[in-house]
C-alpha atoms as a PDB file:
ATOM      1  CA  UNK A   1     106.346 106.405  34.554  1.00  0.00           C
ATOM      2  CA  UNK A   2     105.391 102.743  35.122  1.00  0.00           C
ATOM      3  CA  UNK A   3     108.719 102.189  37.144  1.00  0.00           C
ATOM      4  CA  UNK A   4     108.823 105.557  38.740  1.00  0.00           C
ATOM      5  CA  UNK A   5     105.360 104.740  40.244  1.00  0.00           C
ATOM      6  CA  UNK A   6     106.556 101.462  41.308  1.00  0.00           C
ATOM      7  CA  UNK A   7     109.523 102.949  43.250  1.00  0.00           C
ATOM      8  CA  UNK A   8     107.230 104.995  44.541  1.00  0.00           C
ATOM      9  CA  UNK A   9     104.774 102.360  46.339  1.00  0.00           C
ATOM     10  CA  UNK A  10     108.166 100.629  47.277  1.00  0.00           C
ATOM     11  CA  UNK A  11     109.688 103.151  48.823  1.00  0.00           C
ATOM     12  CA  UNK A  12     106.095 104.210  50.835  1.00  0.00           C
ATOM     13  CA  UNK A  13     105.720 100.265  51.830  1.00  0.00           C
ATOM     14  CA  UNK A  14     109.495 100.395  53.444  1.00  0.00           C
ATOM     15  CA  UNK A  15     108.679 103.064  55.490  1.00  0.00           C
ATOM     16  CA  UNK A  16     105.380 101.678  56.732  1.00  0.00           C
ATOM     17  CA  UNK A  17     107.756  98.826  57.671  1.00  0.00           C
ATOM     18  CA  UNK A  18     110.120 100.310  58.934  1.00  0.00           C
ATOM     19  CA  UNK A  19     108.142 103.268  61.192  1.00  0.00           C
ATOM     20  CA  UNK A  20     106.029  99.534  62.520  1.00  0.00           C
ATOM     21  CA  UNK A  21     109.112  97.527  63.204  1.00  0.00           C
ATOM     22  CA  UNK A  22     110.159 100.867  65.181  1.00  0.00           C
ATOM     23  CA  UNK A  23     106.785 101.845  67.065  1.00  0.00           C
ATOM     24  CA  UNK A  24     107.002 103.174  69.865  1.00  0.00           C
ATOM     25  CA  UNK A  25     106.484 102.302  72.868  1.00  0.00           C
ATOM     26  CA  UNK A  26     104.088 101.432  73.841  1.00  0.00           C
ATOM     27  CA  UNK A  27     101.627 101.198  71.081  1.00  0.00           C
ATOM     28  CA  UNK A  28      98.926  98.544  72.271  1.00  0.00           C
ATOM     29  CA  UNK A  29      97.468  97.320  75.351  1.00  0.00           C
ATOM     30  CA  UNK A  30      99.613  95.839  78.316  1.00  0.00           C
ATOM     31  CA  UNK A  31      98.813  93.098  80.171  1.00  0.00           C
ATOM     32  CA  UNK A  32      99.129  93.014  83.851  1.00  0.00           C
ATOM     33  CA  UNK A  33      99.466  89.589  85.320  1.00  0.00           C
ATOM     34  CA  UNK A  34      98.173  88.999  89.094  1.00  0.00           C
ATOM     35  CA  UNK A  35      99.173  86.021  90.800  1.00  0.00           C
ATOM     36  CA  UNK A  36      96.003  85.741  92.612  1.00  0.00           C
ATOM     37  CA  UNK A  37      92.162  85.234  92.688  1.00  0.00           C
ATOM     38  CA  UNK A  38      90.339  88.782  92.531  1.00  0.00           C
ATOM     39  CA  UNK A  39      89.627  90.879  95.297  1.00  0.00           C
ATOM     40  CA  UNK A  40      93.299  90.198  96.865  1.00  0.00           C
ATOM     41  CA  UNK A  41      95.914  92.626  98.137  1.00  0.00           C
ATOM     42  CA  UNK A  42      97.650  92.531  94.652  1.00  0.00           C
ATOM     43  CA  UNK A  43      94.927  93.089  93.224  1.00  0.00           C
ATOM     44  CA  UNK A  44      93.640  95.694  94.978  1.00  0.00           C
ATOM     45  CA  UNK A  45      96.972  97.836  94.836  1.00  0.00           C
ATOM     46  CA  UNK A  46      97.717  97.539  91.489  1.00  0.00           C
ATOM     47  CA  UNK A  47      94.361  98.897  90.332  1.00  0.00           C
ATOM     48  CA  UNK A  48      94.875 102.518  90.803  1.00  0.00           C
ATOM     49  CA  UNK A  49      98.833 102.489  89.756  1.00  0.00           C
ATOM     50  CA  UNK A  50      96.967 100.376  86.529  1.00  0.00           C
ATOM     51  CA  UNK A  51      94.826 103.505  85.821  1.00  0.00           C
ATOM     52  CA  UNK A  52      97.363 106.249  85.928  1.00  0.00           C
ATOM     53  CA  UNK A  53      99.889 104.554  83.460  1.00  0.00           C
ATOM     54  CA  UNK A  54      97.096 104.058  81.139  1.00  0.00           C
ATOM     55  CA  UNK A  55      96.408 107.451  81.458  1.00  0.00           C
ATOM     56  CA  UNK A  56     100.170 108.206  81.020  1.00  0.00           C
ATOM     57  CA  UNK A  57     101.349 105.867  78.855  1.00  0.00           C
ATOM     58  CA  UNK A  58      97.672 105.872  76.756  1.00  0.00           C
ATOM     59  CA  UNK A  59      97.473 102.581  76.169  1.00  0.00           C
ATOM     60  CA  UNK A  60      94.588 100.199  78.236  1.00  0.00           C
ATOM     61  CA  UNK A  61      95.882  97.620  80.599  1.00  0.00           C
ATOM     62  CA  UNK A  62      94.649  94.526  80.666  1.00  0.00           C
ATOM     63  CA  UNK A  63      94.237  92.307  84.263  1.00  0.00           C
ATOM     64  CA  UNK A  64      94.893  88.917  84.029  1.00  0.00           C
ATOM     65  CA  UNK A  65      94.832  86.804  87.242  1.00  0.00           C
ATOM     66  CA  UNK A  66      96.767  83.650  87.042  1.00  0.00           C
ATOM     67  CA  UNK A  67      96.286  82.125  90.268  1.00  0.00           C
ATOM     68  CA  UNK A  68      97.936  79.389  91.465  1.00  0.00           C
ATOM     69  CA  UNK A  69     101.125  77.324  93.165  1.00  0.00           C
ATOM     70  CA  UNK A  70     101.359  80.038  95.431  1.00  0.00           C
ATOM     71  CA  UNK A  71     101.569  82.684  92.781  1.00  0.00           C
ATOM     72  CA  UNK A  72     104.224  81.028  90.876  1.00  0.00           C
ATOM     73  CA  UNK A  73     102.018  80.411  88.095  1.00  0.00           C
ATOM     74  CA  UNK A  74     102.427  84.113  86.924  1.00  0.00           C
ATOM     75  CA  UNK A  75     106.040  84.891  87.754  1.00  0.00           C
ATOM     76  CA  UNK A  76     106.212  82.100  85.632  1.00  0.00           C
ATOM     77  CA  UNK A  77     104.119  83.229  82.319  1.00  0.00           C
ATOM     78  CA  UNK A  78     105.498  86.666  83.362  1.00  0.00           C
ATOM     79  CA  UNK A  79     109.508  85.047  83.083  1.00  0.00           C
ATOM     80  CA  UNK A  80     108.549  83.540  79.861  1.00  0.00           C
ATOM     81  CA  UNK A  81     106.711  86.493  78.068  1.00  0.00           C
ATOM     82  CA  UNK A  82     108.439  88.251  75.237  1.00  0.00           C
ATOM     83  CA  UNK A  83     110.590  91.153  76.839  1.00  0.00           C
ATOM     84  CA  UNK A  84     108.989  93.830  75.084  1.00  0.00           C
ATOM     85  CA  UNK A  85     106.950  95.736  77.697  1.00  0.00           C
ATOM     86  CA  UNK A  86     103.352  94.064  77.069  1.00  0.00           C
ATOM     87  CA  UNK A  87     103.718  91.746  79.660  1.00  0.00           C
ATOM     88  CA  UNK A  88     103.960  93.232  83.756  1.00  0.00           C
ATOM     89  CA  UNK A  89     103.400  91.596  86.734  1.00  0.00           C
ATOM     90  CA  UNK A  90     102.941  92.716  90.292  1.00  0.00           C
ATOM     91  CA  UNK A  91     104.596  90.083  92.633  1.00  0.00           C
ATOM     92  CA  UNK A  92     105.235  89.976  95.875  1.00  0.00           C
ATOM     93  CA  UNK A  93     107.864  88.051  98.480  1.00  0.00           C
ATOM     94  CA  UNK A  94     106.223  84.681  98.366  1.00  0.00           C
ATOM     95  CA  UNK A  95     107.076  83.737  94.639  1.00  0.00           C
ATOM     96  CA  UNK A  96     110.410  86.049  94.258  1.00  0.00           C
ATOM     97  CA  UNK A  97     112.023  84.969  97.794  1.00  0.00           C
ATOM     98  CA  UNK A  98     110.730  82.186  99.784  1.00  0.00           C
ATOM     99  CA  UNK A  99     108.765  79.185  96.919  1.00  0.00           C
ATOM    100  CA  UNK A 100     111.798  78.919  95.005  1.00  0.00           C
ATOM    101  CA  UNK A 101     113.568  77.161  98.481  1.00  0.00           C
ATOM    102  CA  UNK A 102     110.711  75.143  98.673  1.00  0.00           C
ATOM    103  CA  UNK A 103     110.861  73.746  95.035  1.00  0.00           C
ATOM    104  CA  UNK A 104     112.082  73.680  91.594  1.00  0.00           C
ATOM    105  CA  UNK A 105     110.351  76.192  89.849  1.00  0.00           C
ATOM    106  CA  UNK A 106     110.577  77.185  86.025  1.00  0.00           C
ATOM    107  CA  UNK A 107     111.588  80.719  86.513  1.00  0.00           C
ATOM    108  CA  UNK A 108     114.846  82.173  88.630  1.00  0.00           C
ATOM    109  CA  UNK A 109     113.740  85.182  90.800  1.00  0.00           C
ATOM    110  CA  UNK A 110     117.214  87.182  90.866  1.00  0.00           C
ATOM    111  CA  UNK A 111     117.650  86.462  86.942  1.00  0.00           C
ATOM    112  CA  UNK A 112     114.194  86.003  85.055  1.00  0.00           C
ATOM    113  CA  UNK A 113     112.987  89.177  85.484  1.00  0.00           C
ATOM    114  CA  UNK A 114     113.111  92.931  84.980  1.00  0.00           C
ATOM    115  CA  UNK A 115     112.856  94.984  88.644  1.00  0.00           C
ATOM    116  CA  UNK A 116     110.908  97.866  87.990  1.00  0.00           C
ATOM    117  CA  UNK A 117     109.526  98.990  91.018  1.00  0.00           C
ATOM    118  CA  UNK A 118     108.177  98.568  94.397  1.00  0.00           C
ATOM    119  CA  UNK A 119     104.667  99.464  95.088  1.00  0.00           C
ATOM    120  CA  UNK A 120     104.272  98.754  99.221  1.00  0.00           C
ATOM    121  CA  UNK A 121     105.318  96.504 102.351  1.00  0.00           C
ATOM    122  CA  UNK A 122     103.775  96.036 105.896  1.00  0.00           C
ATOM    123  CA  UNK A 123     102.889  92.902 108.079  1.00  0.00           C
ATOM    124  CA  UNK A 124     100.770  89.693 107.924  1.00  0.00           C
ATOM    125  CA  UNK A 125      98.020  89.904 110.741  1.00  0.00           C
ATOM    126  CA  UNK A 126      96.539  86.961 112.526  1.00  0.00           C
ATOM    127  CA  UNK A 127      92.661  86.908 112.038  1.00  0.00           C
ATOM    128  CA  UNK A 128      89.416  85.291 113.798  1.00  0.00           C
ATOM    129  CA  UNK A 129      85.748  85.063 113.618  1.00  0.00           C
ATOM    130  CA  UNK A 130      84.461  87.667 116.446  1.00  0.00           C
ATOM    131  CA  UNK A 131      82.789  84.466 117.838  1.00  0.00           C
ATOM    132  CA  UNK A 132      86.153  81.974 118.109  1.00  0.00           C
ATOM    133  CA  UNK A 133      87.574  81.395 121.698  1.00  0.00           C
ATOM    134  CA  UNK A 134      90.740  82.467 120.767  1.00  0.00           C
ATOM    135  CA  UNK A 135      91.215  86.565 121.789  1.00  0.00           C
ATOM    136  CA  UNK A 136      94.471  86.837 121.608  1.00  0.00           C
ATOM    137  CA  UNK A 137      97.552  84.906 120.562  1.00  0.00           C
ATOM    138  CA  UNK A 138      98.185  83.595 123.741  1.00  0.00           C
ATOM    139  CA  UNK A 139      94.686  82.181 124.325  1.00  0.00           C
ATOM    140  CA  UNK A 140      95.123  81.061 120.473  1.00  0.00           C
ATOM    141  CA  UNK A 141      98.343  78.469 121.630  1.00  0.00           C
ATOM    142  CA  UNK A 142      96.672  77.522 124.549  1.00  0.00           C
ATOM    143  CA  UNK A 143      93.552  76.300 122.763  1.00  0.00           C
ATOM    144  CA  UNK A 144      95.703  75.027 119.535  1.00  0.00           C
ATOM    145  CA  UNK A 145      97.933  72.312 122.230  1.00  0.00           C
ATOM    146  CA  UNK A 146      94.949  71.196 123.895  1.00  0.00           C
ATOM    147  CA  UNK A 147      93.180  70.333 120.781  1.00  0.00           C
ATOM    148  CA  UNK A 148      95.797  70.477 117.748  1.00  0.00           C
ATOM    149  CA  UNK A 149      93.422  68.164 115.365  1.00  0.00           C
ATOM    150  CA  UNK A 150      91.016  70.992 115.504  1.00  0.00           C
ATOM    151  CA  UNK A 151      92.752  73.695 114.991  1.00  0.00           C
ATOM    152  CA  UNK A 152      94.561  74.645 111.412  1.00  0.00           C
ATOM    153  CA  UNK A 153      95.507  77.833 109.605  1.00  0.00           C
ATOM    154  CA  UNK A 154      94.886  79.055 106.425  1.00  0.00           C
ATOM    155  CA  UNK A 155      96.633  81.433 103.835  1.00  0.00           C
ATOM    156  CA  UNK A 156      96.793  82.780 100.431  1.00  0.00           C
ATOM    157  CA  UNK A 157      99.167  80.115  99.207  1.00  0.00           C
ATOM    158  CA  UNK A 158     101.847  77.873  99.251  1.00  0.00           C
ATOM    159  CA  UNK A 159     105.252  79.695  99.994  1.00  0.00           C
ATOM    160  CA  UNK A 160     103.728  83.173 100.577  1.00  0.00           C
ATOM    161  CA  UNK A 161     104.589  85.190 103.310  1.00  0.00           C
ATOM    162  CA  UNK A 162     101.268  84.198 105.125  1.00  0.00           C
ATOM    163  CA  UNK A 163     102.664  80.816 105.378  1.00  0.00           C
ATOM    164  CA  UNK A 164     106.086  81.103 106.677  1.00  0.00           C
ATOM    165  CA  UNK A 165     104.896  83.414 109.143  1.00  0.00           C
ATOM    166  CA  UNK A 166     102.577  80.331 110.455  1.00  0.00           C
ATOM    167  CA  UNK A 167     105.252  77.812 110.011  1.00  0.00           C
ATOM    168  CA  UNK A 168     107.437  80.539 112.328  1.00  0.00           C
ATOM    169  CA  UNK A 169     104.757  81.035 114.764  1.00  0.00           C
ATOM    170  CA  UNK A 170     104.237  77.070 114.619  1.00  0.00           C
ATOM    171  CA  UNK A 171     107.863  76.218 115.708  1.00  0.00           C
ATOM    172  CA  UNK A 172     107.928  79.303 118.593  1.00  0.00           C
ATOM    173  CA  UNK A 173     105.132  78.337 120.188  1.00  0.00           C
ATOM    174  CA  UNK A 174     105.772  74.370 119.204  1.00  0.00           C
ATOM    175  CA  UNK A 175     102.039  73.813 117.759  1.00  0.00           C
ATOM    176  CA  UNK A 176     101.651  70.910 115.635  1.00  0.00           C
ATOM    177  CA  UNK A 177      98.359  72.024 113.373  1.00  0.00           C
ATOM    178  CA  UNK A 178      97.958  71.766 109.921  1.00  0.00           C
ATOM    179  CA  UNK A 179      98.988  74.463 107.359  1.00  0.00           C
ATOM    180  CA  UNK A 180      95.261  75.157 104.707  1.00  0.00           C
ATOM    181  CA  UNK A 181      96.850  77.439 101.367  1.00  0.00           C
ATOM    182  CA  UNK A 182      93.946  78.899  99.271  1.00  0.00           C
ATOM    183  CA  UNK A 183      94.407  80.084  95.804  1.00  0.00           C
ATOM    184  CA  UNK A 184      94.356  83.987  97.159  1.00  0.00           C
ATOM    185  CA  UNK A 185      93.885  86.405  99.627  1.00  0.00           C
ATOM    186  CA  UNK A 186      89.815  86.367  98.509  1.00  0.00           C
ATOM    187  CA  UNK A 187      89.209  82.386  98.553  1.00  0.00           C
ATOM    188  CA  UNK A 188      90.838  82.299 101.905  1.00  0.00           C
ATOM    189  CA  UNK A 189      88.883  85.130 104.155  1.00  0.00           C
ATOM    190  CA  UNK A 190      85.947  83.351 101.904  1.00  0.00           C
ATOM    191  CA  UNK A 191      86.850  80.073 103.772  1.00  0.00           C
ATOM    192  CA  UNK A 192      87.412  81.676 107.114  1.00  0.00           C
ATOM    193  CA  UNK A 193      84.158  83.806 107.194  1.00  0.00           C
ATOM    194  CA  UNK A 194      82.458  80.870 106.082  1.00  0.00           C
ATOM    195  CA  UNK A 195      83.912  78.670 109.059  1.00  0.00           C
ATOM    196  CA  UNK A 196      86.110  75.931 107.282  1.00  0.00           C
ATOM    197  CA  UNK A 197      89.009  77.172 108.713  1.00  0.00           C
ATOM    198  CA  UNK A 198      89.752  78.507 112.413  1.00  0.00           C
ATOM    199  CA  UNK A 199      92.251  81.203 111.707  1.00  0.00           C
ATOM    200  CA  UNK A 200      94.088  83.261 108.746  1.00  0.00           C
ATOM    201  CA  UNK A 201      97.575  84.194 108.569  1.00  0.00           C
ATOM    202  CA  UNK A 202      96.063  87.128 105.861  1.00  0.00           C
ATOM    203  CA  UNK A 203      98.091  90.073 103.989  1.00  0.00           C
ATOM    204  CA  UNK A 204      96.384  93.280 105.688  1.00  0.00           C
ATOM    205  CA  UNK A 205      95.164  94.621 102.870  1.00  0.00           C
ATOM    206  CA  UNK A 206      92.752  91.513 102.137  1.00  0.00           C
ATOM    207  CA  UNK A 207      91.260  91.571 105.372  1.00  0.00           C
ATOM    208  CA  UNK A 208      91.248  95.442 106.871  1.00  0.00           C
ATOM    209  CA  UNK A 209      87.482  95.610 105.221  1.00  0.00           C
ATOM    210  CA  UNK A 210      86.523  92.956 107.922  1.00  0.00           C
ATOM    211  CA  UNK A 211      88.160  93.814 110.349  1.00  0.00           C
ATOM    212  CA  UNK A 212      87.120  97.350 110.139  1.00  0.00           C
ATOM    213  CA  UNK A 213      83.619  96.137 110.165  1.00  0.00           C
ATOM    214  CA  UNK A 214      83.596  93.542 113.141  1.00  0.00           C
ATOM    215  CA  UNK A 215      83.545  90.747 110.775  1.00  0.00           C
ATOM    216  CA  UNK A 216      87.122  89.745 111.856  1.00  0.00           C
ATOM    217  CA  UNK A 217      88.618  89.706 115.113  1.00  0.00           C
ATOM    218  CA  UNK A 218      92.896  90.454 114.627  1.00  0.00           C
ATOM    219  CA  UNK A 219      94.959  88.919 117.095  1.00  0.00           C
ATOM    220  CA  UNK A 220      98.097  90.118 115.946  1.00  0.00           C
ATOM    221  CA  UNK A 221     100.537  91.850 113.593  1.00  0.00           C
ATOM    222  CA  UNK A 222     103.646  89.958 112.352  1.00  0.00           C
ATOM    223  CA  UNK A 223     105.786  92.778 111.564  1.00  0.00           C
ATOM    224  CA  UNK A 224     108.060  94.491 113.742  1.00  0.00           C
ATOM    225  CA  UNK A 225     106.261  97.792 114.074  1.00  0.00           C
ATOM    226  CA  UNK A 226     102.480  97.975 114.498  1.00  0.00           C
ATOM    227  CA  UNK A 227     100.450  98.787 111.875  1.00  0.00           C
ATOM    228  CA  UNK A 228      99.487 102.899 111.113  1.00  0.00           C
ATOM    229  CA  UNK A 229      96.030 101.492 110.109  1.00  0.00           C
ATOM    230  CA  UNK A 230      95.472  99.080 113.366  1.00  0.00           C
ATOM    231  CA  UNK A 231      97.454 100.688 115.574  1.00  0.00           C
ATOM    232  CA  UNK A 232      95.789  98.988 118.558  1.00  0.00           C
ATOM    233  CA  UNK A 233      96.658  95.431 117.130  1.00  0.00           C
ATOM    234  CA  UNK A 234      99.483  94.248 119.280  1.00  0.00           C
ATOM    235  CA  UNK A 235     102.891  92.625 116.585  1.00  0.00           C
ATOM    236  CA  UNK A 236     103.344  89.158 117.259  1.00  0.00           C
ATOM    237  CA  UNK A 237     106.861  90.333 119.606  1.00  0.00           C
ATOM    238  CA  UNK A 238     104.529  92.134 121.939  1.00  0.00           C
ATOM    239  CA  UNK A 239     102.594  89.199 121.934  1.00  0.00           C
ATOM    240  CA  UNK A 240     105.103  86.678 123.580  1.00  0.00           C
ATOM    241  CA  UNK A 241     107.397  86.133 120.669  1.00  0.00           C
ATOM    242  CA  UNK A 242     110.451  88.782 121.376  1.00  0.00           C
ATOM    243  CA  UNK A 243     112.412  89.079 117.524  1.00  0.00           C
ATOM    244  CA  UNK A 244     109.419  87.888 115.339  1.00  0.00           C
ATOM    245  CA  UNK A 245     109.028  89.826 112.121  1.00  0.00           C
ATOM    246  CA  UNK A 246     107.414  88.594 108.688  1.00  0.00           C
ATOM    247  CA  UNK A 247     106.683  91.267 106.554  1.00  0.00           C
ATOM    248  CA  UNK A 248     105.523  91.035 102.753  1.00  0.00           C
ATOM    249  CA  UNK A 249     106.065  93.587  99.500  1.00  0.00           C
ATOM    250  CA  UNK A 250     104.599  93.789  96.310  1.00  0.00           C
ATOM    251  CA  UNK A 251     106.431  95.126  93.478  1.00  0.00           C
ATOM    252  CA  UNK A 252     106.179  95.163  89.669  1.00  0.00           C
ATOM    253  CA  UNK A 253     108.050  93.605  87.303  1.00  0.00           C
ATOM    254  CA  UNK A 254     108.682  92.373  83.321  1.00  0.00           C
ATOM    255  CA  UNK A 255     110.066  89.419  82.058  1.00  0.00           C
ATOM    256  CA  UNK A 256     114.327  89.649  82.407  1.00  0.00           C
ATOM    257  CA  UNK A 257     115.785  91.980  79.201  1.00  0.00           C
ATOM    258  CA  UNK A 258     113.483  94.485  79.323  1.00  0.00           C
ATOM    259  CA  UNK A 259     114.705  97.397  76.628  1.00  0.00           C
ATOM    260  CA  UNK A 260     116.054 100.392  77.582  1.00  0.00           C
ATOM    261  CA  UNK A 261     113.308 102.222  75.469  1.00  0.00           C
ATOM    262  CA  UNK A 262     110.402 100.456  77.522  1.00  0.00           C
ATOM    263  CA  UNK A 263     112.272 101.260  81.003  1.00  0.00           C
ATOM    264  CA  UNK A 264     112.743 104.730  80.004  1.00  0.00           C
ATOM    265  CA  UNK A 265     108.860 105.052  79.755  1.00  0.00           C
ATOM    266  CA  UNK A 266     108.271 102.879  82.870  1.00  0.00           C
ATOM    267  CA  UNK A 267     110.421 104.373  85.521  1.00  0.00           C
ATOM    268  CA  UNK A 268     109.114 107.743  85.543  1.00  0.00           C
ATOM    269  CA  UNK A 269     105.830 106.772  85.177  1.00  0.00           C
ATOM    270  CA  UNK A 270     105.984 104.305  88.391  1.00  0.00           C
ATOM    271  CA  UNK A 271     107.979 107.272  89.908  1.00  0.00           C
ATOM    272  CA  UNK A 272     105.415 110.115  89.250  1.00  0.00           C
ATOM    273  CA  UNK A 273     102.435 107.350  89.967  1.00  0.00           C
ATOM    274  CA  UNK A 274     104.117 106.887  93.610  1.00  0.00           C
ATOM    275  CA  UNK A 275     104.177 110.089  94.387  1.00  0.00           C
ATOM    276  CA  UNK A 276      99.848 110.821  93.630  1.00  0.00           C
ATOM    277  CA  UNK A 277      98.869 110.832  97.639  1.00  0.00           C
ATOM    278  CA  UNK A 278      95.628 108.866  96.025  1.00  0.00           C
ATOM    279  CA  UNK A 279      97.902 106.288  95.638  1.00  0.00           C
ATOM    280  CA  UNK A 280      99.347 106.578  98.673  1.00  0.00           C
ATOM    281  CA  UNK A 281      96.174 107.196 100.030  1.00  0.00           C
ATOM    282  CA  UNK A 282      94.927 103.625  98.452  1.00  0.00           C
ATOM    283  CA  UNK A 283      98.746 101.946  99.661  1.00  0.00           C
ATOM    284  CA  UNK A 284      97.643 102.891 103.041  1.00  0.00           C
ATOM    285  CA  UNK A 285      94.370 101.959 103.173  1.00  0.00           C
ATOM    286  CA  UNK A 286      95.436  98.483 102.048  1.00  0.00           C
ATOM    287  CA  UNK A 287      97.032  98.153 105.868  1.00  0.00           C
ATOM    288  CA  UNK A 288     100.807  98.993 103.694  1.00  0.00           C
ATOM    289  CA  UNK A 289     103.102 101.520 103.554  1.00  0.00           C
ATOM    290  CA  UNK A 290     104.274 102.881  99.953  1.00  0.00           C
ATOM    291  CA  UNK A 291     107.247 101.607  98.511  1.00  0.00           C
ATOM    292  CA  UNK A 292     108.615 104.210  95.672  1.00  0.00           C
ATOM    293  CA  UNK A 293     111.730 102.127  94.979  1.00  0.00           C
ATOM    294  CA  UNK A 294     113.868 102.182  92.092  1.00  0.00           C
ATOM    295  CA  UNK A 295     114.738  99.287  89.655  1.00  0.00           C
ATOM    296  CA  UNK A 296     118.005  98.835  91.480  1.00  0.00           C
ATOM    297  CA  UNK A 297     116.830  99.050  95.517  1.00  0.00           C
ATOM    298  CA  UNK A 298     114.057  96.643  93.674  1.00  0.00           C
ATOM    299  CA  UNK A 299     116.639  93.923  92.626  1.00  0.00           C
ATOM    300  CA  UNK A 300     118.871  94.682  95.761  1.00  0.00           C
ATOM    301  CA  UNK A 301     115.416  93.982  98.124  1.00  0.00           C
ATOM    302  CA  UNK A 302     114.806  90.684  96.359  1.00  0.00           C
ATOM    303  CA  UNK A 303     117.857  89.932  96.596  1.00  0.00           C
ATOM    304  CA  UNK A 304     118.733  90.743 100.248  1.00  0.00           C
ATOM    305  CA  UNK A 305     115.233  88.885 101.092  1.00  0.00           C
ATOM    306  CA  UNK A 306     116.189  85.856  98.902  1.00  0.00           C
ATOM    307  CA  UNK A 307     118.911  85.746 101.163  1.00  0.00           C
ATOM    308  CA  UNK A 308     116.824  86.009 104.234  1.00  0.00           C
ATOM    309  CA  UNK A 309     113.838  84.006 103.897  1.00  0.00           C
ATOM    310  CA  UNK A 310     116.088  80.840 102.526  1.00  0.00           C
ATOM    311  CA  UNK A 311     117.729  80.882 106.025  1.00  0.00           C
ATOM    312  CA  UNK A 312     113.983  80.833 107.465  1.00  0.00           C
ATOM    313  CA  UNK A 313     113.129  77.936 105.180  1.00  0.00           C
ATOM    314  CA  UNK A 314     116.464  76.344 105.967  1.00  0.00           C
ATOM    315  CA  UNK A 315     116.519  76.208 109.409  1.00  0.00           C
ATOM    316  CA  UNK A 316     112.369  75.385 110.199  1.00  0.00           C
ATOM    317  CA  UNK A 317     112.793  72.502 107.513  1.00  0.00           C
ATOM    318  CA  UNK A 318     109.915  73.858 105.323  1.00  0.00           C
ATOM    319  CA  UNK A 319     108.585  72.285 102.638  1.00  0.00           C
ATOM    320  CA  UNK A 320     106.334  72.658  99.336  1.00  0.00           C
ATOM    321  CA  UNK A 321     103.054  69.682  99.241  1.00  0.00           C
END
């Protein structure tokens, strides 16, 4: 009896190990790394996409801003972290396609991670205290080449799209003022409302609030199109610069190796999340247009905008402080 009870209890502690080892997925809480301060565009459009896969997947996630080197401090934990599922990030161009031109970075952006999904894309707008002199983009480079040492521009970071699209607008209009990165979207409309800096090359989404309340004054929209939520804000094409387009996405992704098991649960989840016209609704209120990619036009839009942003950084001699 002695050793049939014993075979017993071994028997019942091999299948506890064996139904843990095979959990599925997922069976804890997920962690969702943002590259930026709080109160940023990432931030803001991940929230609600957050809340529905907890609700779908019924496990809590967890937001953990790593801000910092222009967002590369969380692609990089995020390319690092076990490939398992608990560990997401929502990136955007800056870290994926343009930094890793400007420096050696720890992480490869076509081969470190797992594309999941896209989330939404739209323009960079050009923004100024109601009181500055500059009312439009034009009076903006007239003022910045009669008094350069005065005049600087701020952005979320170092290699986001915020910055290129000042270096670009720099060389067009051949301005020599200084480039000011913040760590976030947040710090840096913090710094401009507080009058440190003279004007913000800002994602939409972290300054629509101002501007919708007078706070900010928007010179102009770096995209090609206008934007559906400031439709009255000229692009920086109709604004004297004929071809100019910077535009920025934010997409999701998990470290590179992601199982099949964890994408199966993923996918359709981000598919049936992108779909929920409150998320849409919140996408567009953000100043962005939704994104509902799959993994694979995911990887093939890094990849075409890897392509296309190392040109940029090629050819106006960018480079990383």
């Amino acid at each position: 009896m002695r050793l049939i009870k014993t075979m017993l209890a071994a028997a019942i502690t091999l299948s506890a190990i064996g139904t843990a080892a095979h959990a599925e997925y997922p069976d804890k809480p997920i962690k969702m790394l943002v590259g930026y301060a709080p109160g940023g565009a990432a931030d803001k459009l991940i929230r609600p996409i957050t809340d529905r896969l907890s609700k779908i997947l019924k496990q809590p996630f967890v937001i953990d801003y790593k801000p910092g080197a222009g967002a590369s401090v969380a692609a990089d934990l995020t390319a690092k972290a076990p490939a398992d599922g608990y560990t997401l990030h929502i990136t955007d161009s800056g870290p994926m396609t343009i930094l890793p031109h400007m420096r050696k970075l720890g992480y490869d952006p076509l081969k470190s991670f797992t594309p999941i999904s896209m989330v939404g894309g739209g323009g960079v707008v050009v923004v100024v205290l109601p009181t500055s002199k500059a009312t439009d983009i034009k009076t903006l480079v007239e003022l910045a080449k009669k008094d350069p040492k005065n005049w600087s521009y701020g952005t979320s970071g170092i290699g986001g799209v915020g910055h290129l699209a000042g270096e670009q607008f720099k060389a067009a209009a051949k301005l020599d003022i200084a480039h000011i990165p913040y760590k976030g979207g947040n710090p840096a409309l913090a710094e401009l409302l507080g009058g440190h800096v003279p004007v913000l090359f800002s994602s939409l989404g972290a300054a629509a609030t101002q501007i919708q309340s007078g706070k900010l004054r928007a010179l102009a929209d770096t995209s090609s199109k206008r934007s559906s939520m400031f439709p009255d804000v000229p692009t920086m094409a109709e604004s004297g610069f004929p071809g100019f387009d910077a535009t920025i996405w934010f997409g999701i992704v998990g470290p590179a190796g992601l199982p099949k098991e964890v994408m199966n649960k993923l996918v359709p989840a981000l598919a049936s999340i992108m779909k929920d016209p409150e998320v849409i609704a919140a996408i567009k209120r953000e100043g962005y247009e939704p994104m509902p990619f799959t993994p694979q036009q995911t990887a093939d839009r890094i990849k075409s905008d890897f392509a296309l942003w190392g040109k940029t950084v090629t050819a106006s001699n960018i480079k990383a402080d």
